[in-house]
Protein backbone atom coordinates (compact mmCIF):
# COMPACT_ATOMS: atom_id res chain seq x y z
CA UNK A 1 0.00 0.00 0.00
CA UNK A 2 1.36 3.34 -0.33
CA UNK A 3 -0.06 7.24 -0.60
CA UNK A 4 -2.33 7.23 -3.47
CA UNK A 5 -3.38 11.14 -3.32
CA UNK A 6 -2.71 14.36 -0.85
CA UNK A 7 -5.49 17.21 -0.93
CA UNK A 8 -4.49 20.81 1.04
CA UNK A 9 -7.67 22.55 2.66
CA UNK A 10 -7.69 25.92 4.73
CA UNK A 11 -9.80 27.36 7.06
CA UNK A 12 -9.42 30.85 8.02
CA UNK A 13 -10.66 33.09 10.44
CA UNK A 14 -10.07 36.00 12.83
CA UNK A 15 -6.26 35.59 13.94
CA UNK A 16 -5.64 32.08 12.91
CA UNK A 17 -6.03 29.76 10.67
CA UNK A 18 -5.98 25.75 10.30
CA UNK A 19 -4.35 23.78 8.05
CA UNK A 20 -5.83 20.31 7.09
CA UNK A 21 -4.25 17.59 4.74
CA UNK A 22 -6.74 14.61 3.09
CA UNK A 23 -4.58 11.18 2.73
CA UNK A 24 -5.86 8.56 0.23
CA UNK A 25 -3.80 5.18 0.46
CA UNK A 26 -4.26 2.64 -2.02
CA UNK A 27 -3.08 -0.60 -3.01
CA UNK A 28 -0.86 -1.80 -5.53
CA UNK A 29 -3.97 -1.38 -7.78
CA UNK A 30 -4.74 1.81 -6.79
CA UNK A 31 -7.87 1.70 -4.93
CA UNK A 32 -8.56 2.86 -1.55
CA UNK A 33 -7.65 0.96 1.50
CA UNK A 34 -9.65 1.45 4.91
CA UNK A 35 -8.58 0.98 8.05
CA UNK A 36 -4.90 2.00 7.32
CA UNK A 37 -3.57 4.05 9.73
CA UNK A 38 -1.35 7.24 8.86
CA UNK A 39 0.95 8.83 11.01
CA UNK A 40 3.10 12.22 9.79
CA UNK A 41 3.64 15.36 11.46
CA UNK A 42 3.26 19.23 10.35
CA UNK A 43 6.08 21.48 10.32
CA UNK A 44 6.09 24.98 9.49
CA UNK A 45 3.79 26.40 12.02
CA UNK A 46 5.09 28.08 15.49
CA UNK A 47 6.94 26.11 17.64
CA UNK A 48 8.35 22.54 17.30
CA UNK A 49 7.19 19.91 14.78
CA UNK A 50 3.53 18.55 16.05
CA UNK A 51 2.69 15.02 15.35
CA UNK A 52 -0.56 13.98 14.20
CA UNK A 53 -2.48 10.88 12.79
CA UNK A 54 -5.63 9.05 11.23
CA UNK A 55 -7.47 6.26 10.06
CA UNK A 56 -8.69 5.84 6.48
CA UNK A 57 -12.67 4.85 6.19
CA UNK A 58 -14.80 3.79 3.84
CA UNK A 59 -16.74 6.58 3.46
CA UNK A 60 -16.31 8.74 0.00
CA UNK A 61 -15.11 12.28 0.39
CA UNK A 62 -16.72 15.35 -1.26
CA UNK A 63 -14.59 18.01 -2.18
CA UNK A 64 -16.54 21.01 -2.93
CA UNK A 65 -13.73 22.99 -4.08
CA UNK A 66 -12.52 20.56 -6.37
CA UNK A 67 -15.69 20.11 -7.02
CA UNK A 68 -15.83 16.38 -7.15
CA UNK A 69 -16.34 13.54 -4.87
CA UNK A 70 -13.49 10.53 -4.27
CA UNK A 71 -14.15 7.52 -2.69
CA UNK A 72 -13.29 6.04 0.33
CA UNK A 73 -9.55 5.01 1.50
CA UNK A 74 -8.91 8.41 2.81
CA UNK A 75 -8.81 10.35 6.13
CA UNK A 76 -8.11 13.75 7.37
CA UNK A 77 -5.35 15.43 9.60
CA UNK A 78 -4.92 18.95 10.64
CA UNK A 79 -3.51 21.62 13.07
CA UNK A 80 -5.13 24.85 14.35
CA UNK A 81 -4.41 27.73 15.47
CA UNK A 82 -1.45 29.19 13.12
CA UNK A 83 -1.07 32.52 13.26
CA UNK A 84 -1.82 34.26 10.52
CA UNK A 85 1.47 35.65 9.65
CA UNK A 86 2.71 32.17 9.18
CA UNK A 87 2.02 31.75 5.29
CA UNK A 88 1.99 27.65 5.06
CA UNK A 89 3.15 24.74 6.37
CA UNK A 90 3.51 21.42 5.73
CA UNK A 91 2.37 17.75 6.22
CA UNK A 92 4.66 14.77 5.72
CA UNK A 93 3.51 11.38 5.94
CA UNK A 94 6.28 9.73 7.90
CA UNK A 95 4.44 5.86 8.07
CA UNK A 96 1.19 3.68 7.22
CA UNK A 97 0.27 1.12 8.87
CA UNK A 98 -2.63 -1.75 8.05
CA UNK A 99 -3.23 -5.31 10.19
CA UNK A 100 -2.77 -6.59 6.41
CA UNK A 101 -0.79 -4.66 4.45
CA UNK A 102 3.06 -3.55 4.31
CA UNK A 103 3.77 0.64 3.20
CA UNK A 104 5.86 1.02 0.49
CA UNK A 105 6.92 4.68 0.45
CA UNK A 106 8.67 4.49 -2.83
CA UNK A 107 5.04 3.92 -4.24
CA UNK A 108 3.83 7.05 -3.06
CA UNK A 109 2.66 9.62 -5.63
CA UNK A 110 0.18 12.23 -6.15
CA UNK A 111 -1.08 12.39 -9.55
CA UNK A 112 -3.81 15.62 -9.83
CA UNK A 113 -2.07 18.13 -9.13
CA UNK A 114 -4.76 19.65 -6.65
CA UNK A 115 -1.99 21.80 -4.98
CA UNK A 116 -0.21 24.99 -5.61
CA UNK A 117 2.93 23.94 -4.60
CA UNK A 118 3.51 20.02 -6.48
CA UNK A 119 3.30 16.80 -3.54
CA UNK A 120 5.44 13.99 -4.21
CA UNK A 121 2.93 11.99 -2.67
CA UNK A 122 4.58 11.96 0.92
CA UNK A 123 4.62 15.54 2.00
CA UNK A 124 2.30 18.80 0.76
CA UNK A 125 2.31 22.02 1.87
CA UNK A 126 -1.06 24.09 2.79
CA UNK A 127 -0.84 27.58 1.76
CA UNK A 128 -3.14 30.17 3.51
């Protein structure tokens, strides 16, 4: 299994804002896996690296500003509170783990180019 897609969201208001990252994994086929745990941290915003970490689900995704909806295999990570001032940051995906599955990192890849600044497939940035 391996990152199959990162998607940057932003929401902003008064002082700070929060950054949020969507993580599809996928098998060697491609299609969404559920119940594979992600684990990554953010950099970028005050203070030291903060860890963070979800599960994939089953459940599709709508993304409204992309204005499509993907199905399931992905899950959602994010950290609040950056002050404004603080432009972007970023979210690397440092392991994935499933009960039935090994990561291969190498596999990793983002094809849709949903970002302003490219992902690799293991680490996007969210721009305010």
């Amino acid at each position: 299994m391996h990152v199959g897609d990162l998607v940057p969201l932003t929401d902003i208001g008064g002082k700070f804002w929060t950054a949020i990252a969507y993580v599809s994994i996928h098998d060697a086929l491609d299609r969404g896996i559920f119940g594979a745990i992600v684990s990554g941290r953010w950099d970028g915003a005050s203070g030291s690296a903060q860890e963070a970490e979800c599960t994939t689900s089953s459940q599709s995704v709508n993304f409204g500003h992309l204005n499509e909806i993907r199905e399931g295999g992905w899950c959602s990570v994010w950290i609040e509170g950056i002050p404004k001032k603080i432009s972007s940051v970023t979210f690397t995906v440092q392991n994935v783990s499933h009960s039935d599955l090994l990561y291969v990192q190498g596999d990793n890849h983002d094809p849709d180019g949903d970002s302003i600044i490219a992902s690799d497939g293991t680490s996007i940035t969210v721009t305010r």
